[in-house]
Protein backbone atom coordinates (compact mmCIF):
# COMPACT_ATOMS: atom_id res chain seq x y z
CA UNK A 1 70.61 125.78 176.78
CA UNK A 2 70.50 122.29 174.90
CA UNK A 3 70.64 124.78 171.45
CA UNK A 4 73.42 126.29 172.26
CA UNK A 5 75.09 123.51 173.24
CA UNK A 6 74.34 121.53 170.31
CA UNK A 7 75.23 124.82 167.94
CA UNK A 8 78.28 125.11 169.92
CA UNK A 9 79.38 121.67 169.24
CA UNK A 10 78.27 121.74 165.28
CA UNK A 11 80.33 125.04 165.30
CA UNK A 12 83.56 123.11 166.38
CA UNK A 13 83.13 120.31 164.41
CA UNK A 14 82.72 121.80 161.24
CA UNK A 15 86.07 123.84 162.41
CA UNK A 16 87.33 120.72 162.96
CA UNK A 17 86.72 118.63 159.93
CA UNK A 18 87.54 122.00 157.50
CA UNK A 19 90.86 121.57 158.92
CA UNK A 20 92.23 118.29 158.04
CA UNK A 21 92.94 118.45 154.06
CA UNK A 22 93.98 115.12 152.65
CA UNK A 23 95.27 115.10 148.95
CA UNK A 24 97.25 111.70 148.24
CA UNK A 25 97.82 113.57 144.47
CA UNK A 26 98.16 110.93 141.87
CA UNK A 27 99.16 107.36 142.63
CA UNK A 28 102.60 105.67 141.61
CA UNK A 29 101.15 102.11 139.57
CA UNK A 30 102.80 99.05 140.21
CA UNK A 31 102.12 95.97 138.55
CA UNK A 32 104.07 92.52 140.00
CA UNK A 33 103.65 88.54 139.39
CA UNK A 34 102.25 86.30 142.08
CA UNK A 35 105.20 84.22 142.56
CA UNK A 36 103.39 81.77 144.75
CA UNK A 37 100.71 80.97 147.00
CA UNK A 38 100.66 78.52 149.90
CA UNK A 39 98.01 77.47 152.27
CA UNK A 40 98.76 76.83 156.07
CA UNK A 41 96.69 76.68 159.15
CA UNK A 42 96.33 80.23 159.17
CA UNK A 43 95.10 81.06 156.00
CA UNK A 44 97.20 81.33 153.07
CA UNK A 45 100.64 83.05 151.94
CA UNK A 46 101.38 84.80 148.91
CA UNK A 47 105.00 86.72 147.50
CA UNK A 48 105.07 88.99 144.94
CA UNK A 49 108.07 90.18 143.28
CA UNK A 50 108.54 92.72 140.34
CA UNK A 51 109.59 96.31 138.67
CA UNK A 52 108.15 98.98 140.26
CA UNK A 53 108.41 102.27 138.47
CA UNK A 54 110.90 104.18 140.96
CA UNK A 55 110.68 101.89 144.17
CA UNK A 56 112.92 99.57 141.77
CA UNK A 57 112.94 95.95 141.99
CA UNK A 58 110.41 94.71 145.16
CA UNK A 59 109.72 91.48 146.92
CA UNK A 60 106.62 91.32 149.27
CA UNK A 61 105.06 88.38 151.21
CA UNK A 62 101.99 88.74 152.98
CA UNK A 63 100.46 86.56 155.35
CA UNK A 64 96.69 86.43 155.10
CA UNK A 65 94.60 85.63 157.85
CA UNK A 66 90.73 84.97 157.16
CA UNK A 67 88.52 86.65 159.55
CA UNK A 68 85.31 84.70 158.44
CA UNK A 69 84.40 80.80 157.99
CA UNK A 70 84.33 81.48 154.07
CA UNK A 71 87.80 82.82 154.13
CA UNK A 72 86.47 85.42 151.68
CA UNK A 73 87.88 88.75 153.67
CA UNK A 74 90.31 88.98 156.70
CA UNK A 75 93.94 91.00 157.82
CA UNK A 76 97.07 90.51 156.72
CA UNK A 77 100.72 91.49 157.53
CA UNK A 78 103.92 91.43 155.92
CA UNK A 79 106.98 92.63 154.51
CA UNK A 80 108.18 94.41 151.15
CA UNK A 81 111.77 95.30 150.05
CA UNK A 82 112.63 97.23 146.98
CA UNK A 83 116.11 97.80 145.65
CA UNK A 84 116.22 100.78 143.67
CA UNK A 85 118.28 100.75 140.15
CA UNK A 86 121.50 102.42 142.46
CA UNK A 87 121.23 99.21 145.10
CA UNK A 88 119.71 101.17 147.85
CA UNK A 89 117.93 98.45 149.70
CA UNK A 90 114.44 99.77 151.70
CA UNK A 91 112.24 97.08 153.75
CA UNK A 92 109.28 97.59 155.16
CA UNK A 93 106.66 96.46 157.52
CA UNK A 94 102.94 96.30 155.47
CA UNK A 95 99.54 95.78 157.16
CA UNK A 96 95.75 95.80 156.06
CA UNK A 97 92.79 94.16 155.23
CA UNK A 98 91.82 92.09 152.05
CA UNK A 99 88.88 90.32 150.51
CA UNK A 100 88.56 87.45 147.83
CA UNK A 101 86.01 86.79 145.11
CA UNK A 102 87.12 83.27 143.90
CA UNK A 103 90.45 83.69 142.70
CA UNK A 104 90.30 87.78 142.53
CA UNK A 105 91.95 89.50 145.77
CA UNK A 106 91.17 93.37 146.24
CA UNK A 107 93.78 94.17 148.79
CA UNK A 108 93.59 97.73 151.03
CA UNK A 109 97.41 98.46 152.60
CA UNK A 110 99.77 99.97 154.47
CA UNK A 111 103.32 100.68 154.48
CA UNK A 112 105.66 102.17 157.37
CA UNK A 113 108.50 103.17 155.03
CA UNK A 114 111.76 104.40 156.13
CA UNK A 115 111.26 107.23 154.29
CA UNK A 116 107.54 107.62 153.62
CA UNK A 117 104.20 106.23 154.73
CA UNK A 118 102.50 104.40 152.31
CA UNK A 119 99.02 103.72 151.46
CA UNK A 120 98.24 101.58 148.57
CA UNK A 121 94.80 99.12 147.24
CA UNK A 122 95.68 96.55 144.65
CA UNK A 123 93.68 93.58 142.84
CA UNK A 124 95.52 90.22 142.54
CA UNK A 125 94.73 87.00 140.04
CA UNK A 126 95.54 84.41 141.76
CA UNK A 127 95.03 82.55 138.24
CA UNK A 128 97.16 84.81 136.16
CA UNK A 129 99.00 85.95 138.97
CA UNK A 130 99.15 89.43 138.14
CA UNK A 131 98.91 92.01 140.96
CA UNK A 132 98.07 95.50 139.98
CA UNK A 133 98.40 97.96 142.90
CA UNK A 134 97.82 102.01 143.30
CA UNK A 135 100.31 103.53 145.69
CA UNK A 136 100.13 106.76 147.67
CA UNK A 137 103.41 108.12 149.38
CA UNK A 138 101.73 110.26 152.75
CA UNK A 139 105.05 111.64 154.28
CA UNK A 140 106.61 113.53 151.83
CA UNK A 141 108.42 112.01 148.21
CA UNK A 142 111.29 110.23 147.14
């Protein structure tokens, strides 16, 4: 009984995972300068600003929050707004988790677009504040 109860099981599961399909297709690059960086009680907050390919002109801060006595990984939340090159103006909540190797971020995010979800992973220099960033649009194109 325990056999076919375990078969029946593996049976569905494998139904279940050949099911979901995931194919991001090829990422929009972004590249924007740190514009600053300041420390608080909470960890530290950085803005971003820059041209981004078709999202236009965008402004993000995010608010990083360390999640270990090193401050070397934690969450963070924010906001981004891009104005596109015909003024459309599109804000957005972002959320995600981060990590820091001296003055190297590697950054793993999410958007909840108006229009599209967004899933994106950049790597920031705090030094030569340039942040590079892959983006993924989940809910359909602009």
């Amino acid at each position: 009984m325990l056999n076919k109860v375990v078969g029946l099981f593996g049976l569905l599961f494998s139904i279940s995972v050949s099911a979901i399909e995931v194919d991001f297709g090829d990422p929009v690059e972004v590249e924007l300068t740190v514009s600053t960086v300041t420390m608080n009680d909470n960890g530290m907050v950085v803005t971003y600003e820059g041209e981004a390919g078709k999202y236009g002109m965008v402004f993000a801060t995010h608010n990083y929050v360390p999640s270990n006595e090193a401050e070397t990984q934690g969450n963070f939340t924010g906001s981004v707004q891009a104005i596109d090159d015909k003024g459309q103006i599109d804000r957005s909540f972002t959320a995600g988790l981060w990590r820091r190797d001296g003055v190297l971020l590697r950054i793993y995010g999410y958007d909840d677009d108006n229009l599209n979800r967004i899933m994106w992973v950049g790597e920031g220099n705090l030094k030569t504040k340039i942040f590079r960033a892959k983006v993924w649009e989940l809910d359909g194109s602009r």
